[in-house]
Every structure is written in structure tokens, then in C-alpha cells.
Protein backbone atom coordinates (compact mmCIF):
# COMPACT_ATOMS: atom_id res chain seq x y z
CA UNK A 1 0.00 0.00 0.00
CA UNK A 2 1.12 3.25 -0.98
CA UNK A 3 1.32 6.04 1.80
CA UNK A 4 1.22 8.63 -0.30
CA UNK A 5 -1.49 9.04 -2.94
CA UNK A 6 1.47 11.63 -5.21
CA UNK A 7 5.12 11.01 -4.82
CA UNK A 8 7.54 14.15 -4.23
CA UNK A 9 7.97 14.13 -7.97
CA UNK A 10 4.17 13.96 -8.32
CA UNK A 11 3.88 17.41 -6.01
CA UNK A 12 6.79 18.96 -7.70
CA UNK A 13 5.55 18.68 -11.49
CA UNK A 14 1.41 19.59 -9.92
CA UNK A 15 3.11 22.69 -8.63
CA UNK A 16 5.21 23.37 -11.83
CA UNK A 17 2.29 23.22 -13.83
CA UNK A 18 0.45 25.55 -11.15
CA UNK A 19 3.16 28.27 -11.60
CA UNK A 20 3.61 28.14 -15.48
CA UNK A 21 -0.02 28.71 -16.00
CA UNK A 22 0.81 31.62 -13.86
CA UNK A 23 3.52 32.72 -15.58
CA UNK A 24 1.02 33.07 -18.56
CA UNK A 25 -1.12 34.92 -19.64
CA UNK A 26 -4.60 32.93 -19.39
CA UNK A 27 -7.46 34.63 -17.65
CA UNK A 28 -10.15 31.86 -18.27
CA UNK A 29 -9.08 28.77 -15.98
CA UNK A 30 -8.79 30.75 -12.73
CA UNK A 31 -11.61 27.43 -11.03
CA UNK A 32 -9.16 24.86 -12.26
CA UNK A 33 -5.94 26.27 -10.64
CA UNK A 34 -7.71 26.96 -7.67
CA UNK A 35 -9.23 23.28 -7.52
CA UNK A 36 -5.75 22.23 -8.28
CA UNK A 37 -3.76 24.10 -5.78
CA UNK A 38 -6.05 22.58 -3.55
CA UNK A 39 -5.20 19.11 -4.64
CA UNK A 40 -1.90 19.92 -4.17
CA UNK A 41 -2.13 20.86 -0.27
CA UNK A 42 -3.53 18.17 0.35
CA UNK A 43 -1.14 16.12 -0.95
CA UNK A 44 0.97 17.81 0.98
CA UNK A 45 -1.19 17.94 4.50
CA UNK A 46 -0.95 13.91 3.76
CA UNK A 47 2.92 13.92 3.34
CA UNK A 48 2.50 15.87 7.10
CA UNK A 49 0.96 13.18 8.57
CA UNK A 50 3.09 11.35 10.73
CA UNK A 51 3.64 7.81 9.90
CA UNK A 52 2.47 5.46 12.86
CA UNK A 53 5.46 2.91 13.40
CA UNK A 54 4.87 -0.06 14.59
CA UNK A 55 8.07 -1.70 14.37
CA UNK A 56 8.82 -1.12 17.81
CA UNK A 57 9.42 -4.38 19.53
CA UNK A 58 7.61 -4.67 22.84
CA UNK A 59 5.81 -1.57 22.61
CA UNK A 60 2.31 -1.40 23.81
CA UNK A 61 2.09 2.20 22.51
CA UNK A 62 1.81 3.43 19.20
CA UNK A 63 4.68 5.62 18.03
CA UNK A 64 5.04 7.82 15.10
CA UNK A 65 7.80 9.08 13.15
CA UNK A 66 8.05 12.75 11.79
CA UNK A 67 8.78 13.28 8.10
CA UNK A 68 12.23 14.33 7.95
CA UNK A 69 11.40 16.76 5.30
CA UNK A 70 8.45 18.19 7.65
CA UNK A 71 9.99 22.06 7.77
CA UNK A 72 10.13 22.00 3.94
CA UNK A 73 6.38 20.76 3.68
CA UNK A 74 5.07 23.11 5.69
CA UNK A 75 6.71 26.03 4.29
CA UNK A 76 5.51 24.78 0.91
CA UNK A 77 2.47 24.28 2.22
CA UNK A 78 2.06 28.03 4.37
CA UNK A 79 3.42 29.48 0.10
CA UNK A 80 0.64 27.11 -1.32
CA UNK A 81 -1.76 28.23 1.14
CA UNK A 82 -0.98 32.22 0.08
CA UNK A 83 -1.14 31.17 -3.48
CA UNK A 84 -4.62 29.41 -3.52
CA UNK A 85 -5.86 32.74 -1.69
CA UNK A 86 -4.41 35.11 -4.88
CA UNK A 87 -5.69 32.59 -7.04
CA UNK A 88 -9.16 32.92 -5.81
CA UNK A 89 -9.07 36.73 -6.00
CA UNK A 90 -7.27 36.51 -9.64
CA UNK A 91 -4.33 38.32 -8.14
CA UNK A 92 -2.08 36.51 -10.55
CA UNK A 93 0.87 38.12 -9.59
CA UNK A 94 0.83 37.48 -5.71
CA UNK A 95 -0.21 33.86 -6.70
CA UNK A 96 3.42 33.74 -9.37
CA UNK A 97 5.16 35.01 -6.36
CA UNK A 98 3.63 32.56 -3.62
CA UNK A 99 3.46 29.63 -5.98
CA UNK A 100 7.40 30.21 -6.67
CA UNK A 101 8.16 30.27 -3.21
CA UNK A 102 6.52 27.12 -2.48
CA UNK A 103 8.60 25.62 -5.58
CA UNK A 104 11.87 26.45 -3.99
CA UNK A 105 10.61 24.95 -0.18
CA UNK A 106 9.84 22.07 -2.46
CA UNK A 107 13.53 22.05 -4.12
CA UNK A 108 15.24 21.10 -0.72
CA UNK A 109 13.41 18.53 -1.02
């Protein structure tokens, strides 16, 4: 079983897409981005989640482990966050600059 439904790669080229739509100069899909920016966080609340361990010999509690790249997500994610907000409001240019910053969170990846 998979434990994430998009792989890092997945997120990367969803946000790619995101901010070279931006970087364009189409005024008619404004809905779509929007619906998938919002695909995109929560692909990235999932990759958040802590992942319950239970490889822990002899332990009667359940322990989780912390996505090592957890700082990076949730930058990208607060960026994404800013982004879907300009999208909604067709601020294009607040969305280029949130979606970007989201991209590079994303890079240290």
C-alpha cells in the first residue's frame, strides 16, 4: 500500500504546472488552478501526517515518526496556502510570487 497518494515528484511537477499557468497569460481557468492548488495541499497535509510505526518491539504504545522533510512541507504548504488565496481573487501576480516560493521549499526537497 502506498502512503502517499502523489510522490515528491508527483507534487513537484502539480506545482510546476500551477506556476507556469501563472507565468502566462490565461485569464479563463482561474476554477481549475484553484481546484488544483487545492489538490496539491492536500497532498501535501498527507505527506505531514506522521507515519504510525509499529516496528517497535515490545511496545504497547503506538509511536510515530516525523517526516524528515516536515519544515520543507510546511513552508511549501504556508506558500501554497498564500497562493490558492491570490488565485481565488485573480491576483495573478501574488499567486506567481507565492506559488514560486513554495517551488523552492519544495527544491530542498
Amino acid at each position: 500500500m502506498a502512503r502517499y497518494s502523489m510522490t515528491y515528484e508527483g507534487v513537484k511537477d502539480r506545482l510546476k504546472s500551477i506556476v507556469e499557468w501563472l507565468e502566462g497569460t490565461n485569464t479563463t481557468d482561474w476554477k481549475g488552478q484553484a481546484d488544483l492548488t487545492r489538490e496539491f495541499i492536500t497532498a501535501l497535509e498527507e505527506m505531514l501526517t506522521p507515519i504510525p510505526r509499529r516496528d517497535i518491539a515490545g511496545s504497547d504504545e503506538e509511536e510515530f515518526a516525523e517526516n524528515p522533510d516536515t519544515e520543507n512541507l510546511q513552508t511549501a504548504k504556508h506558500h501554497a496556502m498564500a497562493m490558492r488565496r491570490a488565485i481565488l481573487t485573480k491576483n495573478r501576480a501574488t499567486a506567481l510570487k507565492s506559488g514560486k516560493a513554495a517551488l523552492a521549499a519544495l527544491t530542498n526537497i
